[in-house]
Protein backbone atom coordinates (compact mmCIF):
# COMPACT_ATOMS: atom_id res chain seq x y z
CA UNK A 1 -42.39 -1.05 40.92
CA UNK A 2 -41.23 -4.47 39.64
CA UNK A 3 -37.44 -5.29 40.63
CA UNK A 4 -35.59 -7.56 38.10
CA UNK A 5 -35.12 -10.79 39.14
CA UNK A 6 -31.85 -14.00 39.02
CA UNK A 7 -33.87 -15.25 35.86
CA UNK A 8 -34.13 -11.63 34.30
CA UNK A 9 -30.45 -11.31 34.65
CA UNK A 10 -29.31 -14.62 32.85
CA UNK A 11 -31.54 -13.95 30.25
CA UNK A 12 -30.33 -10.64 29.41
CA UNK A 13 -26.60 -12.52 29.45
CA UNK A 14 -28.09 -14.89 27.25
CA UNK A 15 -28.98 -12.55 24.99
CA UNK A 16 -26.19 -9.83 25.26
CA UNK A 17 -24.06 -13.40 24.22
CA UNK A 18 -25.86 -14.51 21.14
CA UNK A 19 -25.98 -10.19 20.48
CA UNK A 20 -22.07 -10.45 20.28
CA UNK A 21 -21.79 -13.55 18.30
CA UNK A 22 -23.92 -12.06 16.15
CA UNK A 23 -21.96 -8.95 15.75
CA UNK A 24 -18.74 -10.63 15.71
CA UNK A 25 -19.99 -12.79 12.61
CA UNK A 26 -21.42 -9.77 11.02
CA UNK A 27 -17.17 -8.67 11.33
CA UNK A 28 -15.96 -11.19 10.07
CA UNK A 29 -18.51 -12.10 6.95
CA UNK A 30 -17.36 -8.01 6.07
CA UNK A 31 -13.90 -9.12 6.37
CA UNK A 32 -13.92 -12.08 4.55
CA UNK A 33 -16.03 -9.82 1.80
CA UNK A 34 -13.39 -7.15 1.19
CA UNK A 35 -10.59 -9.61 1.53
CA UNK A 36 -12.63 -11.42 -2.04
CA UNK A 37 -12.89 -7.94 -3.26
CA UNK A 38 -9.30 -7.24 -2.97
CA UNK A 39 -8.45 -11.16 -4.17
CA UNK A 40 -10.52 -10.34 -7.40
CA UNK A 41 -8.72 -6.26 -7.82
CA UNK A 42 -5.56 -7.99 -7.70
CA UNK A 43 -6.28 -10.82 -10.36
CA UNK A 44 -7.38 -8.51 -12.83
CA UNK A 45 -4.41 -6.03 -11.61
CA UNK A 46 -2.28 -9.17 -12.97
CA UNK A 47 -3.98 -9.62 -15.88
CA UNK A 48 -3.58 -6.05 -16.38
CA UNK A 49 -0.26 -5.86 -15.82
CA UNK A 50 0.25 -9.40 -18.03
CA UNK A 51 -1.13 -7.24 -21.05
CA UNK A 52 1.71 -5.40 -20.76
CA UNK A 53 4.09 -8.36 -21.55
CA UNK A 54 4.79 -9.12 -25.50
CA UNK A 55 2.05 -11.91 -26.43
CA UNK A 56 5.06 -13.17 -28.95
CA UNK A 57 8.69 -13.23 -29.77
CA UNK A 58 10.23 -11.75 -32.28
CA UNK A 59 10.98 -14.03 -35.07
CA UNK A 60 14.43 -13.38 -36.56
CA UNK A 61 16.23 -15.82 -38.79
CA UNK A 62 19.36 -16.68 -36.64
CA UNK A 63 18.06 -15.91 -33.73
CA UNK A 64 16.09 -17.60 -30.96
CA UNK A 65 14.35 -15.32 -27.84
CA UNK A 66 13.08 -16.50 -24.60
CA UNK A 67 11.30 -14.95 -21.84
CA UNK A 68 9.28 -15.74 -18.67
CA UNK A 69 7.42 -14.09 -16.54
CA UNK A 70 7.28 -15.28 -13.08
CA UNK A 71 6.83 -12.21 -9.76
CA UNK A 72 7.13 -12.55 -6.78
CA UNK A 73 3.49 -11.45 -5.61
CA UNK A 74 0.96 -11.55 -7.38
CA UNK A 75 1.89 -8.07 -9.38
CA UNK A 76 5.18 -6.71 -9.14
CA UNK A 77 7.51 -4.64 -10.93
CA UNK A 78 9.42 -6.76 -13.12
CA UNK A 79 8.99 -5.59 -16.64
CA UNK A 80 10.60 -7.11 -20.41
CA UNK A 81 9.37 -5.98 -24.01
CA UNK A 82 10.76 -6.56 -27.97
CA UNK A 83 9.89 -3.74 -29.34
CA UNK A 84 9.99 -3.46 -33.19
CA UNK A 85 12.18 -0.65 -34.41
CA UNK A 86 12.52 0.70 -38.34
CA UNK A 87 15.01 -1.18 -40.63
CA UNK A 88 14.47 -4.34 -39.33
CA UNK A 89 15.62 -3.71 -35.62
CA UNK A 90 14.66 -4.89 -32.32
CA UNK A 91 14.73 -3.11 -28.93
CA UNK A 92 14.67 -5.65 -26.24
CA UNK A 93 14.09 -3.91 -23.20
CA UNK A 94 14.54 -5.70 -19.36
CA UNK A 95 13.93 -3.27 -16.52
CA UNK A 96 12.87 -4.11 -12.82
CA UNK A 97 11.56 -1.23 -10.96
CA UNK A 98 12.25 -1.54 -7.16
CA UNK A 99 9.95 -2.14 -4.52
CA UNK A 100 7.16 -4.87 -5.00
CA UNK A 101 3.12 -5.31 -5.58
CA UNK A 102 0.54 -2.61 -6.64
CA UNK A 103 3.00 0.66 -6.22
CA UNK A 104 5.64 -1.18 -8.55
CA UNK A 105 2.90 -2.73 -10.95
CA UNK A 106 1.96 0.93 -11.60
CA UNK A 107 5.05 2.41 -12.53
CA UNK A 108 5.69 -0.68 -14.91
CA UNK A 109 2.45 0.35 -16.89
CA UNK A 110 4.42 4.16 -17.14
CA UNK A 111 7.59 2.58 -18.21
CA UNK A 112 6.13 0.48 -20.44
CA UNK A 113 4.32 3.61 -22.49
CA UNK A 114 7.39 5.62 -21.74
CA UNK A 115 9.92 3.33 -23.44
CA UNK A 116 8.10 2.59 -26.30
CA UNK A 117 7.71 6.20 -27.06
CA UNK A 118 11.69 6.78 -26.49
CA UNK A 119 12.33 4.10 -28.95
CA UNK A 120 9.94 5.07 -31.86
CA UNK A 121 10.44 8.57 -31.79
CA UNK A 122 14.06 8.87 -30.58
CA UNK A 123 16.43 7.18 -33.19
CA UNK A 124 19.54 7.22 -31.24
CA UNK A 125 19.40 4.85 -28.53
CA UNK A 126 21.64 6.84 -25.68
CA UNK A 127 19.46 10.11 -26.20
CA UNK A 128 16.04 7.50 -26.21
CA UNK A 129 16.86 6.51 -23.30
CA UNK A 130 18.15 9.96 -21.63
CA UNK A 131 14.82 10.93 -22.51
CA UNK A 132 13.28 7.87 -20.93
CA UNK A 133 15.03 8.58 -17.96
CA UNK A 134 14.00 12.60 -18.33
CA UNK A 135 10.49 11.37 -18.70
CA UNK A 136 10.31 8.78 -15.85
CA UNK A 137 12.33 10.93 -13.30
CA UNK A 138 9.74 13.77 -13.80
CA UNK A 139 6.53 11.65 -13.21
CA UNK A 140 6.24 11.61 -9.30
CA UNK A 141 8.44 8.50 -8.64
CA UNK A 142 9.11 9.37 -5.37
CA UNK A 143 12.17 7.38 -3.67
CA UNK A 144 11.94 4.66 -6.53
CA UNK A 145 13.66 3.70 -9.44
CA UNK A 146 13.75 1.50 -12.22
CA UNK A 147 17.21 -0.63 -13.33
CA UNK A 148 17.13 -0.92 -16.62
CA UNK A 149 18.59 -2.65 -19.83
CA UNK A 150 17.97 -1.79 -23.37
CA UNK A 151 19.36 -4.07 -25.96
CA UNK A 152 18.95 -3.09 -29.63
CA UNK A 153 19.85 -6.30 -32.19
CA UNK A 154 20.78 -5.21 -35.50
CA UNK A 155 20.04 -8.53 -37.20
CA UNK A 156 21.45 -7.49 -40.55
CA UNK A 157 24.76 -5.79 -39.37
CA UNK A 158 24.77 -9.11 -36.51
CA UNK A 159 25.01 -5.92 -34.45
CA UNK A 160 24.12 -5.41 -30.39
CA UNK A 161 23.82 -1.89 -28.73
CA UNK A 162 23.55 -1.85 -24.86
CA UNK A 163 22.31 0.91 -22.83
């Protein structure tokens, strides 16, 4: 039988050294692979979640609108609309639902079909948005919620309704 010898044993060290390198690159190329993968989910989660942001402002003689965009990730759960309602109206609708990133970012996309729906097929604003709140309440929220403003301009009456 053939023992192993001094030499035998630093090789194998040499080689159990270079194995773990090895591995430990394999780790962190996979790392660095999902983290990219999770970089690129998140951009189009923003873009995403940009689409659900008014592309213009309304244009009403007399008056002037503003808005910016700006969270605090890279999705959150900020959330603004101007929604165009019959006789000339305009909902303009500011919520902020709490908590932060991809939980938050979902439940804007919700309220965003949610409060458009309220406010087209609901023609009183208190009971459009008591059935916004009806609607969002039952959808699995959890411990969240969403603060909320809705601000209908009357631009022939020069009229505001707040809710």
């Amino acid at each position: 039988t053939k023992k192993f010898g001094l030499d035998d044993l630093n090789l194998l060290t040499i080689v159990a050294n270079l194995a773990g390198v090895a591995v430990e690159k394999a780790r962190l190329v996979a790392r660095m692979l999902e983290h990219e993968k999770e970089q690129k989910e998140m951009e189009l989660a923003r873009a995403v979640q940009l689409g659900f942001l008014p592309q213009t402002l309304p244009a009403l003689p007399g008056y002037e609108f503003y808005a910016h965009y700006s969270p605090a990730q890279t999705i959150g759960g900020d959330y603004y609309d101007f929604i165009a309602l019959p006789d000339g109206r305009v909902a303009v609708v500011l919520g902020d639902v709490a908590g932060k990133g991809v939980p938050a970012a979902l439940l804007v996309a919700k309220l965003s079909s949610e409060v458009r729906f309220s406010l087209l097929t609901v023609p009183d604003l208190a009971k459009a948005v008591c059935l916004l709140n009806d609607q969002m309440s039952s959808g699995g929220m959890g411990d969240r919620f969403v603060t909320l403003a809705v601000l209908v301009l009357d631009p022939r009456a020069h009229r505001l309704t707040v809710v």
